[in-house]
N, C-alpha and C. Protein backbone atom coordinates (compact mmCIF):
# COMPACT_ATOMS: atom_id res chain seq x y z
N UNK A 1 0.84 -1.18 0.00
CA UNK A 1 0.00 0.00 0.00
C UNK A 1 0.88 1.24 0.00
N UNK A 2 0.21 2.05 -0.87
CA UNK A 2 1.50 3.57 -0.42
C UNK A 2 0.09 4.42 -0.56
N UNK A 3 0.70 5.53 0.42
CA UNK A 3 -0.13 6.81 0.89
C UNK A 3 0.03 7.69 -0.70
N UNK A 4 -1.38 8.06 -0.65
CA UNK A 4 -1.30 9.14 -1.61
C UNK A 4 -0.98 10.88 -1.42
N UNK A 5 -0.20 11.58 -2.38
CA UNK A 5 0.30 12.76 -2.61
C UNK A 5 -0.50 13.76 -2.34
N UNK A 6 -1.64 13.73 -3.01
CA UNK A 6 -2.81 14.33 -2.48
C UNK A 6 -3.70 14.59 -1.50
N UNK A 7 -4.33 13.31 -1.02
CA UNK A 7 -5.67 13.31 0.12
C UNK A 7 -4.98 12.57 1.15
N UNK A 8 -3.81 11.87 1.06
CA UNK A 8 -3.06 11.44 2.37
C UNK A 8 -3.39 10.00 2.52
N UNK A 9 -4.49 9.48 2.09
CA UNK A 9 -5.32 8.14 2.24
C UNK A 9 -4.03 6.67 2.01
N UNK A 10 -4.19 6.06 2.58
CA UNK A 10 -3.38 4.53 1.97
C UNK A 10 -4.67 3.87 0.95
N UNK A 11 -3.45 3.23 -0.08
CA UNK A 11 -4.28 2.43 -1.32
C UNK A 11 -3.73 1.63 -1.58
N UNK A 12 -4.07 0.84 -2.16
CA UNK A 12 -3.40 -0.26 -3.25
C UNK A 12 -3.62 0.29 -4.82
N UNK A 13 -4.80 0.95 -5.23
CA UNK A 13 -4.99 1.40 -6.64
C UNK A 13 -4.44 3.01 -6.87
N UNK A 14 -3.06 2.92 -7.28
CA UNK A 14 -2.46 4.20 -7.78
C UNK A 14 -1.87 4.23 -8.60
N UNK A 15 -1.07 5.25 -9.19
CA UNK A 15 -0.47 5.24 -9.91
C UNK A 15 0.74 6.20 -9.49
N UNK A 16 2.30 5.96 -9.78
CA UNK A 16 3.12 6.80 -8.88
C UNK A 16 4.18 7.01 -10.14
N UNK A 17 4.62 8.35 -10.37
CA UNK A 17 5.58 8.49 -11.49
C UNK A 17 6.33 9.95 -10.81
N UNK A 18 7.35 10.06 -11.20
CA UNK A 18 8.88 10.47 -10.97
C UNK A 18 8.71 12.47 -11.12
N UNK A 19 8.66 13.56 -10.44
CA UNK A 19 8.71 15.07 -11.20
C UNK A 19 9.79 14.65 -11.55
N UNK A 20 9.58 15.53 -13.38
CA UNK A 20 10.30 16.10 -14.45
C UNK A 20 11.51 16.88 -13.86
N UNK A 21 11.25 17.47 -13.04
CA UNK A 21 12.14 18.34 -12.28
C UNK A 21 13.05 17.97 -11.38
N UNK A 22 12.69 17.02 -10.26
CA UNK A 22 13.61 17.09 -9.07
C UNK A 22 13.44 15.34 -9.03
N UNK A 23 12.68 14.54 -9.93
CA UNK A 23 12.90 13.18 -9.93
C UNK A 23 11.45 12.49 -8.40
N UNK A 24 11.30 13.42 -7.44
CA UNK A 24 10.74 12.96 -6.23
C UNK A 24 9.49 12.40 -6.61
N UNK A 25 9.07 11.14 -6.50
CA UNK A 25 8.05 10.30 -6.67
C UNK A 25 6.95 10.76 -5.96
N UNK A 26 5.98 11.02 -6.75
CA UNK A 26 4.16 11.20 -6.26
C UNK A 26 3.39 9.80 -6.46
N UNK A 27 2.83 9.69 -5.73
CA UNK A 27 1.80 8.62 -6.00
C UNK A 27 0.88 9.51 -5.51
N UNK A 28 -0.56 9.06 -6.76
CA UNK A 28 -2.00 9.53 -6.65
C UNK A 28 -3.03 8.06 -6.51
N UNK A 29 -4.43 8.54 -5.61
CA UNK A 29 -4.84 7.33 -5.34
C UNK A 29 -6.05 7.44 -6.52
N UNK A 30 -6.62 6.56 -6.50
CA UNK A 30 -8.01 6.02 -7.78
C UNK A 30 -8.67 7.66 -7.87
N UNK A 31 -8.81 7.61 -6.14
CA UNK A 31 -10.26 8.63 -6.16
C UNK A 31 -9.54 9.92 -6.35
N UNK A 32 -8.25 10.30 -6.79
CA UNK A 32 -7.98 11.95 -6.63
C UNK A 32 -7.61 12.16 -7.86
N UNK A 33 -7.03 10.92 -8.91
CA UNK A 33 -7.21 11.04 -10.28
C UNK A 33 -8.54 11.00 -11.11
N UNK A 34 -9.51 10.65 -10.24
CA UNK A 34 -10.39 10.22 -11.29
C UNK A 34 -11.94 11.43 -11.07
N UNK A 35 -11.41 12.36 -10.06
CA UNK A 35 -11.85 13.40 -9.48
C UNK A 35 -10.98 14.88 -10.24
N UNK A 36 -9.66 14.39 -10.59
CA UNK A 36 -8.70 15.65 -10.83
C UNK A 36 -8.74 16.43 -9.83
N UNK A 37 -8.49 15.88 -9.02
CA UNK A 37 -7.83 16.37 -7.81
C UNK A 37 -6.25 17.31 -7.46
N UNK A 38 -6.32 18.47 -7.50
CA UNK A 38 -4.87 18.96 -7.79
C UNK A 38 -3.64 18.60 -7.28
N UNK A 39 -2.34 18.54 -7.71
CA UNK A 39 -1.70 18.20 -6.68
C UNK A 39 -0.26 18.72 -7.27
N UNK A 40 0.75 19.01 -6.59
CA UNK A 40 2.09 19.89 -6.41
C UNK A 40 3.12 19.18 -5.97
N UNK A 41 4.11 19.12 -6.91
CA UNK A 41 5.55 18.15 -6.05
C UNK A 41 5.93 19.16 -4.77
N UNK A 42 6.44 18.60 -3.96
CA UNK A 42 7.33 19.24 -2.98
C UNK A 42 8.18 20.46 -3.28
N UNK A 43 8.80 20.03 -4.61
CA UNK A 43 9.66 20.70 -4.88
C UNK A 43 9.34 22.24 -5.22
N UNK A 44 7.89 22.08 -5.60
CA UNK A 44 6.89 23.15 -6.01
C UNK A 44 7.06 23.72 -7.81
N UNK A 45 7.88 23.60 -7.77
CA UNK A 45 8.24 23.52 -9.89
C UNK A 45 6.91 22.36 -10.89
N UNK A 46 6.20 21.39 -10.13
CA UNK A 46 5.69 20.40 -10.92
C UNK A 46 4.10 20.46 -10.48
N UNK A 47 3.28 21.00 -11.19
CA UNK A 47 1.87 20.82 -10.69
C UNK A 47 0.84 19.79 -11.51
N UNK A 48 -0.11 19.86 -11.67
CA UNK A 48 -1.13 19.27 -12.19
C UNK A 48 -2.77 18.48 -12.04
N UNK A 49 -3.43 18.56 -12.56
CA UNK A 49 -4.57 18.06 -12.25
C UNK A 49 -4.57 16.63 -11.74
């Protein structure tokens, strides 16, 4: 299970890929992609729906 980037929740259904920028891995859960739920790397350079 990994916690999602967004709403904080633990899942099993995500999807987790690398910022363009600083490499630091996001994982998003079912319900915050499929909502477009916003969300911001850490790094703050990488945003998106």
């Amino acid at each position: 299970m990994k916690r999602c980037s967004t709403c904080g929740r633990l899942t099993k259904e995500y999807a987790e890929f690398p910022c363009p920028e600083c490499s630091e891995k996001t994982v998003r859960c079912h319900h915050c992609r499929e909502i477009r739920n916003p969300y911001k790397c850490k790094c703050g350079n990488f945003e998106g729906p």
